[in-house]
C-alpha atoms as a PDB file:
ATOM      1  CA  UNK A   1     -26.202 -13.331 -39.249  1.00  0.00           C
ATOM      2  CA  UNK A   2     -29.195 -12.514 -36.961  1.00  0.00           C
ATOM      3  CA  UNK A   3     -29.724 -14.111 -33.918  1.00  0.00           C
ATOM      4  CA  UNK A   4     -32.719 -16.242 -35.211  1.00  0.00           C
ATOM      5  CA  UNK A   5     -30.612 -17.745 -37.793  1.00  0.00           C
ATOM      6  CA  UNK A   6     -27.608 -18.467 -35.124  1.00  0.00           C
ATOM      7  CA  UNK A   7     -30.549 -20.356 -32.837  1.00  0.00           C
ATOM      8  CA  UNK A   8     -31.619 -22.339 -35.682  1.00  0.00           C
ATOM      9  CA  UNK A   9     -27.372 -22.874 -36.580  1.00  0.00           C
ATOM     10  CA  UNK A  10     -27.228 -24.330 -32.814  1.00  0.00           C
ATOM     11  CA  UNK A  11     -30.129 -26.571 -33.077  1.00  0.00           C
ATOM     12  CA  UNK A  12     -28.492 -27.971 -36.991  1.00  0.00           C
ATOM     13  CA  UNK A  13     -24.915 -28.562 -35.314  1.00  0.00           C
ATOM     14  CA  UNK A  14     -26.453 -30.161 -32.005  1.00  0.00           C
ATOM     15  CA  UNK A  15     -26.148 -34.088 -31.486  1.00  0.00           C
ATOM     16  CA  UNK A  16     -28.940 -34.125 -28.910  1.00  0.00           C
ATOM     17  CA  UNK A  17     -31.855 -32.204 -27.657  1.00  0.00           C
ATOM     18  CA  UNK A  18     -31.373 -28.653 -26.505  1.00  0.00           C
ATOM     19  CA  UNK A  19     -32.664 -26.265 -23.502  1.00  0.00           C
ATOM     20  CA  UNK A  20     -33.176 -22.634 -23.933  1.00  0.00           C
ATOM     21  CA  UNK A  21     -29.782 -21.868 -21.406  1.00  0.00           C
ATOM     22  CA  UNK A  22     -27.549 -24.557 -23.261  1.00  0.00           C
ATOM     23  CA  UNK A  23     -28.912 -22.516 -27.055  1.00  0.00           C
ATOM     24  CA  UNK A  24     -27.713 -19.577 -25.418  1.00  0.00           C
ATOM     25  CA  UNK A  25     -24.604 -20.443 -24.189  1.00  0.00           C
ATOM     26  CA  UNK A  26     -23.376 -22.479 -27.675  1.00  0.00           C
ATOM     27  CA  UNK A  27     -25.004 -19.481 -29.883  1.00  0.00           C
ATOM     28  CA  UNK A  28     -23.793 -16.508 -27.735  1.00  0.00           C
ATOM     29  CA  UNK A  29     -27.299 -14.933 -28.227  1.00  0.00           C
ATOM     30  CA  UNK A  30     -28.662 -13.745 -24.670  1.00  0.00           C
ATOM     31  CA  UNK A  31     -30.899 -15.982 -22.813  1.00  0.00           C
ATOM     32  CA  UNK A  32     -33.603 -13.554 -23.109  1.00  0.00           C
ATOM     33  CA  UNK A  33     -33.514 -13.378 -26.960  1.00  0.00           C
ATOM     34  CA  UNK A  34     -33.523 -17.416 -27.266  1.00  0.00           C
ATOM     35  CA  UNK A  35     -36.568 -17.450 -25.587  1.00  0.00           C
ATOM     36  CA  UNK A  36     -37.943 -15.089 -27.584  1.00  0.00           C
ATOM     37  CA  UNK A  37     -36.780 -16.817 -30.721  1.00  0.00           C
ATOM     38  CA  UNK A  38     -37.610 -20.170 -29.320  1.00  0.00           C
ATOM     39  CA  UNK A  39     -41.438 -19.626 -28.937  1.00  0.00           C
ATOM     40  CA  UNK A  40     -41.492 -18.454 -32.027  1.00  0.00           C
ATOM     41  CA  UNK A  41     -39.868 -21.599 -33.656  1.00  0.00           C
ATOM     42  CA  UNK A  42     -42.183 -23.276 -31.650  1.00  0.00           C
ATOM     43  CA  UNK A  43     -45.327 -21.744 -32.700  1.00  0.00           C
ATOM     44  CA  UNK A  44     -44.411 -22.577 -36.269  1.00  0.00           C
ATOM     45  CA  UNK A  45     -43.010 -26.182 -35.331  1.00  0.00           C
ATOM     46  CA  UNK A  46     -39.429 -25.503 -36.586  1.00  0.00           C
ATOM     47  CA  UNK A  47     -38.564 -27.322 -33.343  1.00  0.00           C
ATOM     48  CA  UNK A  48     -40.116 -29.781 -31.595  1.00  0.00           C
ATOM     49  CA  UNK A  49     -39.600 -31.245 -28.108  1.00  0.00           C
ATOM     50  CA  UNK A  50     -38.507 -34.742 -27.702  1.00  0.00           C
ATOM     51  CA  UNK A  51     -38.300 -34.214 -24.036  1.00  0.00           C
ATOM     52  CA  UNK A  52     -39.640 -31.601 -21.680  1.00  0.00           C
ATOM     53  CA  UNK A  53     -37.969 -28.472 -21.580  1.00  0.00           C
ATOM     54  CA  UNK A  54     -35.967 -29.858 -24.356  1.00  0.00           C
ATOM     55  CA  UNK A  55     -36.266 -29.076 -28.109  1.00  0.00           C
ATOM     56  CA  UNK A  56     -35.147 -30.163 -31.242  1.00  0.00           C
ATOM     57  CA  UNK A  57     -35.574 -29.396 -34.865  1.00  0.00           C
ATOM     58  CA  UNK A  58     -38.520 -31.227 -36.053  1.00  0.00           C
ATOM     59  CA  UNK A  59     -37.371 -32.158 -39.675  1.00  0.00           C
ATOM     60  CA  UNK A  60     -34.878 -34.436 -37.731  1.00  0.00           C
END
């Protein structure tokens, strides 16, 4: 599995809005790499934020 896919795992298994440190911490992908993956996600509104700094999958 690539580290995209584990990002977008976290976000599926998460209750509640996540933060770039908690996605890398619960996926085991470096920090670095979320927020890599992350912006990209972003760009093409896989996940929205409900709260600053805090992001969620937008078909939720």
């Amino acid at each position: 599995m690539d580290d995209k896919q584990k990002v977008i795992d976290t976000f599926k298994n998460s209750e509640e809005p996540l933060n770039a440190k908690k996605v890398s911490e619960l996926s085991g992908v470096e920090k670095k790499e979320v927020d890599k993956i992350m912006k990209e996600l972003k760009k093409d509104e896989t996940i929205v934020s409900p709260k600053r700094c805090y992001w969620t999958l937008a078909d939720r």
